[in-house]
C-alpha atoms as a PDB file:
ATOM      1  CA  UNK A   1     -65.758 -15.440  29.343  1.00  0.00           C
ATOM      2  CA  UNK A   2     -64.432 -11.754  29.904  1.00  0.00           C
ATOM      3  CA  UNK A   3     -66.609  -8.946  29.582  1.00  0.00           C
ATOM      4  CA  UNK A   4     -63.651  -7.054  27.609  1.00  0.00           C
ATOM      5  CA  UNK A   5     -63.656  -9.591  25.266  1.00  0.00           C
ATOM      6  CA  UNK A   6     -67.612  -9.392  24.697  1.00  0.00           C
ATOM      7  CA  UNK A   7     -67.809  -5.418  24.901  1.00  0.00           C
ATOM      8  CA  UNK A   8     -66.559  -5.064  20.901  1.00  0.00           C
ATOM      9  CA  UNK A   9     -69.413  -7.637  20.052  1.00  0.00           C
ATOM     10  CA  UNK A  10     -72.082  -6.091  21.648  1.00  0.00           C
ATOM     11  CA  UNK A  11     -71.392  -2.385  20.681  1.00  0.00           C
ATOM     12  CA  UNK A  12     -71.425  -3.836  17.166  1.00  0.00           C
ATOM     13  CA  UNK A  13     -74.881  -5.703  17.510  1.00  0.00           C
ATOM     14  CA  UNK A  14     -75.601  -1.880  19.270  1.00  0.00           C
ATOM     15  CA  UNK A  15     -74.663  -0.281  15.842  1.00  0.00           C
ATOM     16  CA  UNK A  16     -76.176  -2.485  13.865  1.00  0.00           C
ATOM     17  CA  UNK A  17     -79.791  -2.230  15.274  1.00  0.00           C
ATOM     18  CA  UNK A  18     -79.419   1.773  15.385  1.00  0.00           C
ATOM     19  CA  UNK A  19     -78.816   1.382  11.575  1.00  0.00           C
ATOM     20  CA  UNK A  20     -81.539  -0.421  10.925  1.00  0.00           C
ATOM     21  CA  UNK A  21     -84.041   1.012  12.757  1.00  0.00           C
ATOM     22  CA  UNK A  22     -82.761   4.644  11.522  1.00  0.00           C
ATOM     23  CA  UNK A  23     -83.059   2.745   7.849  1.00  0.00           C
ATOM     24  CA  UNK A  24     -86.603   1.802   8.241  1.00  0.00           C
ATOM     25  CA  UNK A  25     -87.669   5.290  10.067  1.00  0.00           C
ATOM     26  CA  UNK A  26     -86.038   6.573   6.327  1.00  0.00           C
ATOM     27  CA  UNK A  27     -88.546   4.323   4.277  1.00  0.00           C
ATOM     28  CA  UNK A  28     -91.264   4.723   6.319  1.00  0.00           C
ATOM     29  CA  UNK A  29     -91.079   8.703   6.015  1.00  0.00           C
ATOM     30  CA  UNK A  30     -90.425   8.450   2.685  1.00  0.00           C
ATOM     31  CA  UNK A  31     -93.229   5.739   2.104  1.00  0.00           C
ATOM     32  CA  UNK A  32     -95.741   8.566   4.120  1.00  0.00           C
ATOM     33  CA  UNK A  33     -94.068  11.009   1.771  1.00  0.00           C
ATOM     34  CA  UNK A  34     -95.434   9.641  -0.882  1.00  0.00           C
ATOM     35  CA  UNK A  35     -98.755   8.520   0.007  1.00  0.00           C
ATOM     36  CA  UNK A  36     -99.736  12.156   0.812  1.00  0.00           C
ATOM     37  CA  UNK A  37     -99.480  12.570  -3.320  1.00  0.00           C
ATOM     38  CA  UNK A  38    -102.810  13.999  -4.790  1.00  0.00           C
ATOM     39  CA  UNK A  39    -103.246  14.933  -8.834  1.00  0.00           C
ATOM     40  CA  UNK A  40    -101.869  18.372  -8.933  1.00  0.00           C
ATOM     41  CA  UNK A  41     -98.956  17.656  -6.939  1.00  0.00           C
ATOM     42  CA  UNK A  42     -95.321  18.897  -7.613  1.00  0.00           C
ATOM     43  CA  UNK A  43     -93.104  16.123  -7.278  1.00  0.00           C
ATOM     44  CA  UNK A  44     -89.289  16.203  -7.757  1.00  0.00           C
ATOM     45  CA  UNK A  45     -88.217  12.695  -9.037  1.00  0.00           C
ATOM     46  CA  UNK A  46     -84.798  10.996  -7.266  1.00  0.00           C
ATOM     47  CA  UNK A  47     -83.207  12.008 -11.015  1.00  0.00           C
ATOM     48  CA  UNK A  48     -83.881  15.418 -10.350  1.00  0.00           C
ATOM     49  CA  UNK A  49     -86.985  16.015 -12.308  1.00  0.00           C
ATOM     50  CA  UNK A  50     -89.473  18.187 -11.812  1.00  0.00           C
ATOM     51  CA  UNK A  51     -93.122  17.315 -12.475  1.00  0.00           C
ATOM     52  CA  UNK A  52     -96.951  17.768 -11.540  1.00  0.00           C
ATOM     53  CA  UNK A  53     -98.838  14.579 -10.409  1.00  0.00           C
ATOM     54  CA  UNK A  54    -101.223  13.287 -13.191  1.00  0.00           C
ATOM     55  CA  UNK A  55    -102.640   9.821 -11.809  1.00  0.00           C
ATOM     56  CA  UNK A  56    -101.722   7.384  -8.973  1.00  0.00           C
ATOM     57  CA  UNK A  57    -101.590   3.739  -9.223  1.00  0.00           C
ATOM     58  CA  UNK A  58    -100.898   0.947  -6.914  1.00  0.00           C
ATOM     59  CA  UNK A  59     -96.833   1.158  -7.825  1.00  0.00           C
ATOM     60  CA  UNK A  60     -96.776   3.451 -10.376  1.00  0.00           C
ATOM     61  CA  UNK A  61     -97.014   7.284 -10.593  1.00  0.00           C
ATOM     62  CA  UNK A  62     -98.145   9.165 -14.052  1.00  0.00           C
ATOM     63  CA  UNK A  63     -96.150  12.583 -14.026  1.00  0.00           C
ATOM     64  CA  UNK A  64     -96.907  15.203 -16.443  1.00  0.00           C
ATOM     65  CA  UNK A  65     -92.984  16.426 -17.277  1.00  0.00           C
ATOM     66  CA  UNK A  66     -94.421  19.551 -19.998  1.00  0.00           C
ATOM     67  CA  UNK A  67     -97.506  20.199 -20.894  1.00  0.00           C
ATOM     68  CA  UNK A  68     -99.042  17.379 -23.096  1.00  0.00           C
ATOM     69  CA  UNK A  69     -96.064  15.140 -22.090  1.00  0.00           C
ATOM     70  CA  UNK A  70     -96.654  12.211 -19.398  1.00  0.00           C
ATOM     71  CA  UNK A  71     -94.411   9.893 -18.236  1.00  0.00           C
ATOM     72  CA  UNK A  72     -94.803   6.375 -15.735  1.00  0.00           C
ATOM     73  CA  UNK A  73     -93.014   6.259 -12.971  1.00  0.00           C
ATOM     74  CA  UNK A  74     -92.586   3.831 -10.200  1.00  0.00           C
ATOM     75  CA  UNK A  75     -93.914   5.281  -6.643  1.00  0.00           C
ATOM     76  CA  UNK A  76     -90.622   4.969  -5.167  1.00  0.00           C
ATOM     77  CA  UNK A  77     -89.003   7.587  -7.829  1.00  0.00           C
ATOM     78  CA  UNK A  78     -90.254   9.910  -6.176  1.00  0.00           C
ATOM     79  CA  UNK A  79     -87.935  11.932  -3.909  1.00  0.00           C
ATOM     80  CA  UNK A  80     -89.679  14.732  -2.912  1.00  0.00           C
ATOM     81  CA  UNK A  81     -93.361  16.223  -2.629  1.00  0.00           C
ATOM     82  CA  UNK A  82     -93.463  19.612  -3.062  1.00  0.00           C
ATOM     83  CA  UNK A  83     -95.640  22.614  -1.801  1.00  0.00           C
ATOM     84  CA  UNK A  84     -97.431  24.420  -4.568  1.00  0.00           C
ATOM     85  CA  UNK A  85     -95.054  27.512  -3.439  1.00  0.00           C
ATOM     86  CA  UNK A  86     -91.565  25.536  -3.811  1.00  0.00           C
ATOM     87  CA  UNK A  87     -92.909  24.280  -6.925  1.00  0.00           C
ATOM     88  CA  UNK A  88     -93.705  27.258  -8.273  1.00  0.00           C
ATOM     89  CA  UNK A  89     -90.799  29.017  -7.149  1.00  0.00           C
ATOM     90  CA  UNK A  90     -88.744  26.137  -9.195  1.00  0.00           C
ATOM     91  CA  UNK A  91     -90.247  25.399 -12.096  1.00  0.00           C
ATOM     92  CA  UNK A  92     -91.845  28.695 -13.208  1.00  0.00           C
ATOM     93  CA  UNK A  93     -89.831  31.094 -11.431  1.00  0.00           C
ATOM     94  CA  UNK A  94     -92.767  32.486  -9.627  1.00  0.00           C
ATOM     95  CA  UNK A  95     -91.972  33.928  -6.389  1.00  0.00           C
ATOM     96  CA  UNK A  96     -94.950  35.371  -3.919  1.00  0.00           C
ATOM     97  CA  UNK A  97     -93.793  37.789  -2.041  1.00  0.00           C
ATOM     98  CA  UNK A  98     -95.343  40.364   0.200  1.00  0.00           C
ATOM     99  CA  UNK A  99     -95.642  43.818  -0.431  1.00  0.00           C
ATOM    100  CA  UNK A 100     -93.414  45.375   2.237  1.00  0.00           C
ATOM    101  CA  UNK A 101     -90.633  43.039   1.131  1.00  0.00           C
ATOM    102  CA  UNK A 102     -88.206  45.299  -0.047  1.00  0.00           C
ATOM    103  CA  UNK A 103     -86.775  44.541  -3.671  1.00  0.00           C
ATOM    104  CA  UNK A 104     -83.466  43.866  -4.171  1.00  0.00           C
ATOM    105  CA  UNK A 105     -81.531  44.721  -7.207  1.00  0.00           C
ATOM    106  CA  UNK A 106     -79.267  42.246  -8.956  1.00  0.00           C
ATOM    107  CA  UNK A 107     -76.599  44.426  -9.799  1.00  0.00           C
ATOM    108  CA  UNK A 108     -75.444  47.407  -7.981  1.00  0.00           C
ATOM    109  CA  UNK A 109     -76.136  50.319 -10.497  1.00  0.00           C
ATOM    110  CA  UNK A 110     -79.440  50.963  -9.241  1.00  0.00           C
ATOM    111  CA  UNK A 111     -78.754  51.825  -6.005  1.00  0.00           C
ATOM    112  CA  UNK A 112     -76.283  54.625  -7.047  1.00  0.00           C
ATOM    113  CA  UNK A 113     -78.143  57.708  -8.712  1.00  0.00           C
ATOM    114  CA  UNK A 114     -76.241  60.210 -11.266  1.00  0.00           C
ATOM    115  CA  UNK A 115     -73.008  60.480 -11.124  1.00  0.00           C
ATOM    116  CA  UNK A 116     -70.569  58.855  -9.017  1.00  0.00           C
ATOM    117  CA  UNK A 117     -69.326  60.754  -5.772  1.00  0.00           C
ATOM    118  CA  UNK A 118     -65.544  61.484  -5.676  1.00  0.00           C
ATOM    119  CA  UNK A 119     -63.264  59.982  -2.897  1.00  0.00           C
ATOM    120  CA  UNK A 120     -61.179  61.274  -1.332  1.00  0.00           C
ATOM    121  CA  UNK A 121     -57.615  58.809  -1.155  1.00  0.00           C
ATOM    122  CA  UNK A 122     -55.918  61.364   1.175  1.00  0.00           C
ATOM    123  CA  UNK A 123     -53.557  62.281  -1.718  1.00  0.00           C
ATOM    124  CA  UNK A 124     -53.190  66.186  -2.192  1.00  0.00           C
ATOM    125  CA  UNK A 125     -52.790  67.485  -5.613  1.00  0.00           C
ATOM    126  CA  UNK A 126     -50.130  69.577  -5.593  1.00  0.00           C
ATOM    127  CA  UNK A 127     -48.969  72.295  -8.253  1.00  0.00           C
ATOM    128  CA  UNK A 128     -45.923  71.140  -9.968  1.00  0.00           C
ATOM    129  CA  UNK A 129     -43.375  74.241 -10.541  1.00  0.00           C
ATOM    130  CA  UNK A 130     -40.976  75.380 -13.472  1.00  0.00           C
ATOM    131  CA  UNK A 131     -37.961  74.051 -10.669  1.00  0.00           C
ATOM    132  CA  UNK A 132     -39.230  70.135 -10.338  1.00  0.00           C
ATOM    133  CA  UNK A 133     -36.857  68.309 -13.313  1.00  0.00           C
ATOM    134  CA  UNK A 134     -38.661  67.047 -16.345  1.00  0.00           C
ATOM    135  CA  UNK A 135     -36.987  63.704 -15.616  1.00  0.00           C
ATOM    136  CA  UNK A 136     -38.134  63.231 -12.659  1.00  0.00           C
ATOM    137  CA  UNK A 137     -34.233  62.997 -10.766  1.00  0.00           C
ATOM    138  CA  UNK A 138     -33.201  65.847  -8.463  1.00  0.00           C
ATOM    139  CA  UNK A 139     -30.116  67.469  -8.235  1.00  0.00           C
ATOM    140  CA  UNK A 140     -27.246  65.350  -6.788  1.00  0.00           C
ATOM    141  CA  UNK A 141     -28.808  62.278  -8.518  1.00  0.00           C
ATOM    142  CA  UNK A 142     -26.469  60.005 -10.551  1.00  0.00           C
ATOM    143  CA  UNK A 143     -27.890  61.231 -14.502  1.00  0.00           C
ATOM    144  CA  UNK A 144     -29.663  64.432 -13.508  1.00  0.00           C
ATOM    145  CA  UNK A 145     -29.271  67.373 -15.872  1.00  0.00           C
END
């Protein structure tokens, strides 16, 4: 046979493999992922929810969704394990930051004090005189008085 013939075969058996193998690195991570969750734990489902850990089981995760409120999940619901920081940050807002941090305003009032300072546009105000026309036309102008 001719190798030019083969070549589209093999790069496709190539592919393939590459796939797989990138496929099962995925589960594997995420299977790791998952078996690092303790009671406590922050977990963000594959829905999108946001929970703490309650109690593992063999295929099934107990996630407390508000307080009082638990749910049973299967293990592989679970997209994401947290750090107690992230978590935090999402759930409850809370955000740790350090003291020389400097705070920054949402709006821009705050970082303008008293009154506003005036531009200047490069326009010159000019005094108007008793000889300008009060219709604004000159003399020579079609309608002038």
């Amino acid at each position: 046979m001719n190798l030019v013939t083969l070549l589209p075969f093999i790069v496709l058996i190539g592919a393939m493999f590459l796939m797989t193998r990138s496929a099962k690195k995925k589960q594997q991570q995420a299977a790791q992922m998952r078996d690092h969750m303790t009671p406590g734990t922050g977990v963000r489902t594959i829905g999108g929810m946001y929970a703490t850990v309650k109690e593992i089981g063999d295929d099934t995760v107990t996630l407390e969704v508000a307080p009082g409120v638990h749910a049973i999940y299967a293990k592989n619901a679970i997209g994401a394990v947290l750090e107690d920081e992230e978590y935090n940050r999402i759930v409850h807002g809370v955000t740790q930051t350090p003291e020389d941090t400097p705070v920054v305003p949402d709006d821009a009032s705050s970082l303008t004090e008293g009154e506003a300072p005036k531009l200047d546009l490069g326009k010159k105000d000019e005094p108007k005189g008793d000889d300008e026309p009060k219709d604004g036309k000159t003399d020579g102008e079609p309608g002038a008085k």
